[in-house]
N, C-alpha and C. Protein backbone atom coordinates (compact mmCIF):
# COMPACT_ATOMS: atom_id res chain seq x y z
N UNK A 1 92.00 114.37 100.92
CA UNK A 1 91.99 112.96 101.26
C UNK A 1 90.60 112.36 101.08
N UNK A 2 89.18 113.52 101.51
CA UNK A 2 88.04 112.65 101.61
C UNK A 2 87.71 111.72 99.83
N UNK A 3 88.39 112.79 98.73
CA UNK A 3 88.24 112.67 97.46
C UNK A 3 89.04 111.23 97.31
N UNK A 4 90.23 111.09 97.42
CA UNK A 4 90.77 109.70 97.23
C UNK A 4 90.03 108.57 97.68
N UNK A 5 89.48 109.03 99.06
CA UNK A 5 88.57 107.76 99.75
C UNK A 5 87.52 107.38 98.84
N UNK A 6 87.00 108.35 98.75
CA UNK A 6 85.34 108.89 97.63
C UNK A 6 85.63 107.35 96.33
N UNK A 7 87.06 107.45 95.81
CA UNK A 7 87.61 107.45 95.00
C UNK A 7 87.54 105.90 94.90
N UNK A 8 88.24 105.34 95.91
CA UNK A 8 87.98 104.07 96.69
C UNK A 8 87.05 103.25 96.88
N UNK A 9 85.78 103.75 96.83
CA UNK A 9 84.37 103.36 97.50
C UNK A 9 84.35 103.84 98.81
N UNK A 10 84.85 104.22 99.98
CA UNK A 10 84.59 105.20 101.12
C UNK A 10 83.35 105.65 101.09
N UNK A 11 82.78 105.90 102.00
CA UNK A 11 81.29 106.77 102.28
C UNK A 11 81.59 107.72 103.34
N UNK A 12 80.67 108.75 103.46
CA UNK A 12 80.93 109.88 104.14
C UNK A 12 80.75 108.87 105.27
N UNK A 13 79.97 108.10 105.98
CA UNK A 13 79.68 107.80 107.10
C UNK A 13 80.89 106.91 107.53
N UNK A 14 82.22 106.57 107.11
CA UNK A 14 82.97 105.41 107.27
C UNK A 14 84.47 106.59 107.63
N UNK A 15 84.47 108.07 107.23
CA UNK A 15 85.99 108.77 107.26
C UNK A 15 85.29 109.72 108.13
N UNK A 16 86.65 109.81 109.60
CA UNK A 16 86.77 110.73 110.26
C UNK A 16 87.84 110.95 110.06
N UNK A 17 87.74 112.65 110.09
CA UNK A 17 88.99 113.78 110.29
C UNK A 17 89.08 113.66 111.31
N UNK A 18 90.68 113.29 112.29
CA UNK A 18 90.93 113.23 113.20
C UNK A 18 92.06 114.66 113.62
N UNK A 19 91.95 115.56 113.09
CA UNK A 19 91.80 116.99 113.33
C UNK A 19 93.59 117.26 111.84
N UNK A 20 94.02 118.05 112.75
CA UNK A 20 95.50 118.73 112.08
C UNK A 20 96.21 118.05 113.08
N UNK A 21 97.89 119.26 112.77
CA UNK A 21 99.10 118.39 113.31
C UNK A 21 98.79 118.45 115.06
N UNK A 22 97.76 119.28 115.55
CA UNK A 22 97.81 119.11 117.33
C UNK A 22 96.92 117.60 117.06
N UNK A 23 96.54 117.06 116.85
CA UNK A 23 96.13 115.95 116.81
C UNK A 23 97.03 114.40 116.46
N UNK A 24 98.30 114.71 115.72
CA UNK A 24 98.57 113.96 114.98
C UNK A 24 99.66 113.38 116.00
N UNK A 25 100.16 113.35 117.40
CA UNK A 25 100.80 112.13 118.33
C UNK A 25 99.87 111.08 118.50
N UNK A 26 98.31 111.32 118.86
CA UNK A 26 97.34 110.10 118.77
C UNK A 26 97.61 109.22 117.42
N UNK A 27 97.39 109.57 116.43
CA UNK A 27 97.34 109.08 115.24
C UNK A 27 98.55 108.21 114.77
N UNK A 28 100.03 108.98 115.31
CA UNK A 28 101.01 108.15 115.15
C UNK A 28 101.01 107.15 116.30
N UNK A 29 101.10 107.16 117.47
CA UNK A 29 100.48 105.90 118.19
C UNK A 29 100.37 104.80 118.00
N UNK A 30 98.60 104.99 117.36
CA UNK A 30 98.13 104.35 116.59
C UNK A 30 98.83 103.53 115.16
N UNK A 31 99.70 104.06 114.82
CA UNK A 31 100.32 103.55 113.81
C UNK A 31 101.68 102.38 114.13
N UNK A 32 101.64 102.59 115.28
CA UNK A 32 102.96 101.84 116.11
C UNK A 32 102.50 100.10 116.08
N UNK A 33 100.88 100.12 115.99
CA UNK A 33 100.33 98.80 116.02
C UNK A 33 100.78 98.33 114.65
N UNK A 34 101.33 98.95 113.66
CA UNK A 34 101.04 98.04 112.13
C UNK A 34 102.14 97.19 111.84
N UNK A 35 103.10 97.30 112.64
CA UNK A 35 104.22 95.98 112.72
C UNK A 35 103.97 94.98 113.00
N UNK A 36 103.22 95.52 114.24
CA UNK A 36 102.77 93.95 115.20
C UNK A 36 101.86 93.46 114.36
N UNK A 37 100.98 94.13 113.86
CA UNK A 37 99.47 93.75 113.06
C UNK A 37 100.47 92.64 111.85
N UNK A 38 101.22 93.24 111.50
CA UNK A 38 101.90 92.55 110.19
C UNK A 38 102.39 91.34 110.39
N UNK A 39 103.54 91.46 111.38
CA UNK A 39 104.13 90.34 111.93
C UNK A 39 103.19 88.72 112.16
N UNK A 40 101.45 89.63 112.81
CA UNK A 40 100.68 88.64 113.39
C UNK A 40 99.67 87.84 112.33
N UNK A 41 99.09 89.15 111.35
CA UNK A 41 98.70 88.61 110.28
C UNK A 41 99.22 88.06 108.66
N UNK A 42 100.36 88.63 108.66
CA UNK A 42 101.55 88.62 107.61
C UNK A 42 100.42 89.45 106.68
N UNK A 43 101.29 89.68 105.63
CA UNK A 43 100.89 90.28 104.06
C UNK A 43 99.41 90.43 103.45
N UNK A 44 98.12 91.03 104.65
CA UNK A 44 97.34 90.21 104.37
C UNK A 44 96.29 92.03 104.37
N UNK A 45 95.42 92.77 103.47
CA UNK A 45 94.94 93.45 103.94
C UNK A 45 94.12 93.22 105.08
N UNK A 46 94.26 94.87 105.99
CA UNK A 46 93.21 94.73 107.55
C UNK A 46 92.96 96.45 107.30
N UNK A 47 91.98 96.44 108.13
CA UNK A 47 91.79 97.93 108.47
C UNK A 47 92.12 98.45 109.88
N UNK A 48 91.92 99.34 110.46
CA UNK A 48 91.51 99.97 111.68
C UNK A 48 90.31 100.39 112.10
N UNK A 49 89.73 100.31 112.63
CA UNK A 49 88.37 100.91 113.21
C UNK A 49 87.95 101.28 114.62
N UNK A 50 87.44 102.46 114.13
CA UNK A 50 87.32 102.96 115.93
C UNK A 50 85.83 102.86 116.07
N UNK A 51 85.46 102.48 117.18
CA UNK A 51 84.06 102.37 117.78
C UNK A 51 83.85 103.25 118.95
N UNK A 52 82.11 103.54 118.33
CA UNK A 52 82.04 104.53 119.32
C UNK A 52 80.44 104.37 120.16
């Protein structure tokens, strides 16, 4: 995946590995927002970002 990003313009400092599959109920979660996100922004690219 980091290669596709790479691929993209991505920088090492912008992609976290948010681990394997014991990790991956957070991640889907997280993904539960992209309806609403859609619905609210319509058809429009957005990202996600976590702050730390």
């Amino acid at each position: 995946m980091r290669t596709i990003l790479h691929s993209i313009g991505w920088n090492d400092d912008r992609i976290l590995d948010l681990g394997g599959i014991s990790t991956a109920r957070g991640t889907e979660a997280m993904a539960l927002m992209v309806p609403s996100l859609l619905g609210t922004l319509g058809l429009v690219p957005f990202a996600l970002t976590v702050a730390h």
